[in-house]
C-alpha atoms as a PDB file:
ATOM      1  CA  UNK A   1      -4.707   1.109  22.477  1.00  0.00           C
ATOM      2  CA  UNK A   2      -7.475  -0.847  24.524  1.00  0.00           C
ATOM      3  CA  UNK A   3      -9.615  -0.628  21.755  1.00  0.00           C
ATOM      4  CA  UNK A   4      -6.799  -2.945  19.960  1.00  0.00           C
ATOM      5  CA  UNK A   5      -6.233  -4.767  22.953  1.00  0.00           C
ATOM      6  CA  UNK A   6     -10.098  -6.008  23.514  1.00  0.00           C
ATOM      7  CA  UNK A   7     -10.433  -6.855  19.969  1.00  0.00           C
ATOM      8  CA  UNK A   8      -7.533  -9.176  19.947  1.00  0.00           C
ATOM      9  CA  UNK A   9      -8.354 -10.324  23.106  1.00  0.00           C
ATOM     10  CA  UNK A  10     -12.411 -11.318  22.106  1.00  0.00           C
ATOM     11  CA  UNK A  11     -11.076 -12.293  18.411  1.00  0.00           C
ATOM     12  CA  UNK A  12      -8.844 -14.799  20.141  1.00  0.00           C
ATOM     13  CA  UNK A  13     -11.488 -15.821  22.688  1.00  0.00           C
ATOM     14  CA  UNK A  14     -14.160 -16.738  19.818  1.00  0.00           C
ATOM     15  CA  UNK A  15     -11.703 -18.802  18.138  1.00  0.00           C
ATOM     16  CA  UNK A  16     -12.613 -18.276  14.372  1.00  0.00           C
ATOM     17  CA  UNK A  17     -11.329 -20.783  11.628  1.00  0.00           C
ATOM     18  CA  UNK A  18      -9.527 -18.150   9.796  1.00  0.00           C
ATOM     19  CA  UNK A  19      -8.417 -14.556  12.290  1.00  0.00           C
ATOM     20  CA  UNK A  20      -7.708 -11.201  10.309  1.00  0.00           C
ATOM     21  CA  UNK A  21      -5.258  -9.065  12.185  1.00  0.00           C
ATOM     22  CA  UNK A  22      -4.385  -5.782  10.893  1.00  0.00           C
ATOM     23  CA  UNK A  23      -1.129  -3.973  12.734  1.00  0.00           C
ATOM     24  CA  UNK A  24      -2.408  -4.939  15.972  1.00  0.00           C
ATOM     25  CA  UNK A  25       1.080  -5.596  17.316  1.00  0.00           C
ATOM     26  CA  UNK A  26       1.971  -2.418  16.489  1.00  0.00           C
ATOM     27  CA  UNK A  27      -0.295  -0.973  19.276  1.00  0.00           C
ATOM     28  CA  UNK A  28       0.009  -0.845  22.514  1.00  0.00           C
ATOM     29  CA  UNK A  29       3.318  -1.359  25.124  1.00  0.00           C
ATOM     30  CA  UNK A  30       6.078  -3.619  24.982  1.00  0.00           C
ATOM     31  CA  UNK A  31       4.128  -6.176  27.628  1.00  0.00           C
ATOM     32  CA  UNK A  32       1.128  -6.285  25.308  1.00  0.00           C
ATOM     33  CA  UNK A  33       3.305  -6.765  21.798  1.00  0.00           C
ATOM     34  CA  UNK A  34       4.731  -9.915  23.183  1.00  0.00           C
ATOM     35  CA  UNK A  35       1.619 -11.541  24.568  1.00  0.00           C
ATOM     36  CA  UNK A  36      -0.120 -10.615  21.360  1.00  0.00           C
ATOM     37  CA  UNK A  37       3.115 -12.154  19.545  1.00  0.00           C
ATOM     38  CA  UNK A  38       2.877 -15.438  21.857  1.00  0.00           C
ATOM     39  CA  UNK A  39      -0.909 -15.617  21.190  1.00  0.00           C
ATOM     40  CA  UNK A  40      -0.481 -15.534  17.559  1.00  0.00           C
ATOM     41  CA  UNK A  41       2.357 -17.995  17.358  1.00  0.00           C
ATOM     42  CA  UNK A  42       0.251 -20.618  19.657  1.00  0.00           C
ATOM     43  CA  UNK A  43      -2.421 -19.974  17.328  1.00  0.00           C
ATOM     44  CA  UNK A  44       0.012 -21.267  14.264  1.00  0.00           C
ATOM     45  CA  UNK A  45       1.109 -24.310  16.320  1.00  0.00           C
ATOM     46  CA  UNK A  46      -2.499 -25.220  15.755  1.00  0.00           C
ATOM     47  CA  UNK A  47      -2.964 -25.242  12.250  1.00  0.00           C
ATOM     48  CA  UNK A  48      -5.075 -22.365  12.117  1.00  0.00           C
ATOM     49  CA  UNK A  49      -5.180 -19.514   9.663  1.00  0.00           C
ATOM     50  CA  UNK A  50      -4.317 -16.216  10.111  1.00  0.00           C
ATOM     51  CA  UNK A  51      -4.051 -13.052   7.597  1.00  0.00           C
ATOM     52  CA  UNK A  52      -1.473 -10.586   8.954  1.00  0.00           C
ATOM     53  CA  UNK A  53      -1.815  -7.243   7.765  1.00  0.00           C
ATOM     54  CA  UNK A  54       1.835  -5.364   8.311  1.00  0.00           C
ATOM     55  CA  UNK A  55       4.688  -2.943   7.107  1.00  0.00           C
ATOM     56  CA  UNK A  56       6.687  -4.489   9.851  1.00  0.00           C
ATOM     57  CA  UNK A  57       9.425  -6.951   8.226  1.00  0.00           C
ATOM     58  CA  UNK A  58       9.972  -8.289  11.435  1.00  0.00           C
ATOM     59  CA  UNK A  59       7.164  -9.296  12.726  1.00  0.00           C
ATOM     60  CA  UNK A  60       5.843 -11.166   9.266  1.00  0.00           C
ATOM     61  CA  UNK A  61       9.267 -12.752   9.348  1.00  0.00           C
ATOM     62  CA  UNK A  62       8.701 -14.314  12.855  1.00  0.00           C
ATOM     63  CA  UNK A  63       5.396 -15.028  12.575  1.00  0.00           C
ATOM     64  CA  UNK A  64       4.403 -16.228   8.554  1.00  0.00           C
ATOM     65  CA  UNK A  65       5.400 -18.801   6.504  1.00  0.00           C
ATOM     66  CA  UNK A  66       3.901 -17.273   3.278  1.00  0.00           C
ATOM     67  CA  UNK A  67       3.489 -13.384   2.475  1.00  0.00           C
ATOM     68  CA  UNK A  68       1.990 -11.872  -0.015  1.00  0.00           C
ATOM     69  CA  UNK A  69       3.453  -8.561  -1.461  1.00  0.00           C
ATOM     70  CA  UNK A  70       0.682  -5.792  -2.288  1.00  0.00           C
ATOM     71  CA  UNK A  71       1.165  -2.672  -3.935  1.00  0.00           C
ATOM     72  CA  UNK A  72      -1.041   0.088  -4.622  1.00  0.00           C
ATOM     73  CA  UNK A  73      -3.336  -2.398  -4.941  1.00  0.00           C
ATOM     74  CA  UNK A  74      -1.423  -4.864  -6.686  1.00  0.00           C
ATOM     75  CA  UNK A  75      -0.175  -8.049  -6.107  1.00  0.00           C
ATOM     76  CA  UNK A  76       3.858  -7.994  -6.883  1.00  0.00           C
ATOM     77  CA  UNK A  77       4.482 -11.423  -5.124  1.00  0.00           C
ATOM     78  CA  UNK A  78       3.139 -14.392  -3.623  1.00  0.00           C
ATOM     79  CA  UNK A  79       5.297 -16.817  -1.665  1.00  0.00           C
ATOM     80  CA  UNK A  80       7.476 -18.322   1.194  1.00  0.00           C
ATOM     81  CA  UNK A  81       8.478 -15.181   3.328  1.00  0.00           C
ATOM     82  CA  UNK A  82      11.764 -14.852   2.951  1.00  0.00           C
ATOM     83  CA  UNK A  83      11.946 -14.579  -0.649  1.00  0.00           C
ATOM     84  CA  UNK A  84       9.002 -12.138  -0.703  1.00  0.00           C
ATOM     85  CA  UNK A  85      10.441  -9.577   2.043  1.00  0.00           C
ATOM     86  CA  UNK A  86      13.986  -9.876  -0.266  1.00  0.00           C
ATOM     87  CA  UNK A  87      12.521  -8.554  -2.717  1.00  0.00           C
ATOM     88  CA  UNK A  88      10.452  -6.016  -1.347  1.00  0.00           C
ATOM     89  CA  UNK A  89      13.703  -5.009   0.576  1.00  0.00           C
ATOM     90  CA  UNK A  90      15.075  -4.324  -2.791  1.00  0.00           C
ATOM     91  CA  UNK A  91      12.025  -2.396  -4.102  1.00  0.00           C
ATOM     92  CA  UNK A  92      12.405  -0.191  -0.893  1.00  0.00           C
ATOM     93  CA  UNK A  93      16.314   0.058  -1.217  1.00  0.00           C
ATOM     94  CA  UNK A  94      16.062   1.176  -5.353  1.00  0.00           C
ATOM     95  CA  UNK A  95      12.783   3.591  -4.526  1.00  0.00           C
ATOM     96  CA  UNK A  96      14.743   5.460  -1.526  1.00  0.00           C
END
């Protein structure tokens, strides 16, 4: 977990034009989730990039605009958010 935390924390601190975080919100308490959530959507605000790896609907739904859908290792779907996590949620519903 502090691992996770200091590598946001320097990642944000270095301020690269384009930030690859991979489940970091996942990790760590509720306090740290929402900073890490507030850093990343001040981050947006200023027209930076940012990859978002996640399984976590929610949090790509609050936080991206466009998703892209991979599975084993293939690209299913490329788009605006919403319409990519609808049909993912139907891939999960048929393959439960």
């Amino acid at each position: 977990g502090m691992r996770a935390r200091l590598g946001f924390s320097v990642a944000f601190q270095v301020d690269p034009g384009v930030l690859l975080v991979d489940e970091v919100l996942g990790v760590g308490d509720a306090e740290f989730a929402k900073k890490s959530s507030a850093a990343m959507k001040q981050r947006l605000k200023s027209e930076k990039t940012i990859v978002l790896v996640s399984h976590n609907a929610t949090t790509i739904r609050q936080l991206c605009s466009r998703s892209v859908w991979i599975e084993s290792g293939e690209t299913k779907m490329e788009g605006v958010t919403a319409d990519v996590l609808k049909e993912y949620e139907k891939f999960i519903s048929v393959r439960s």
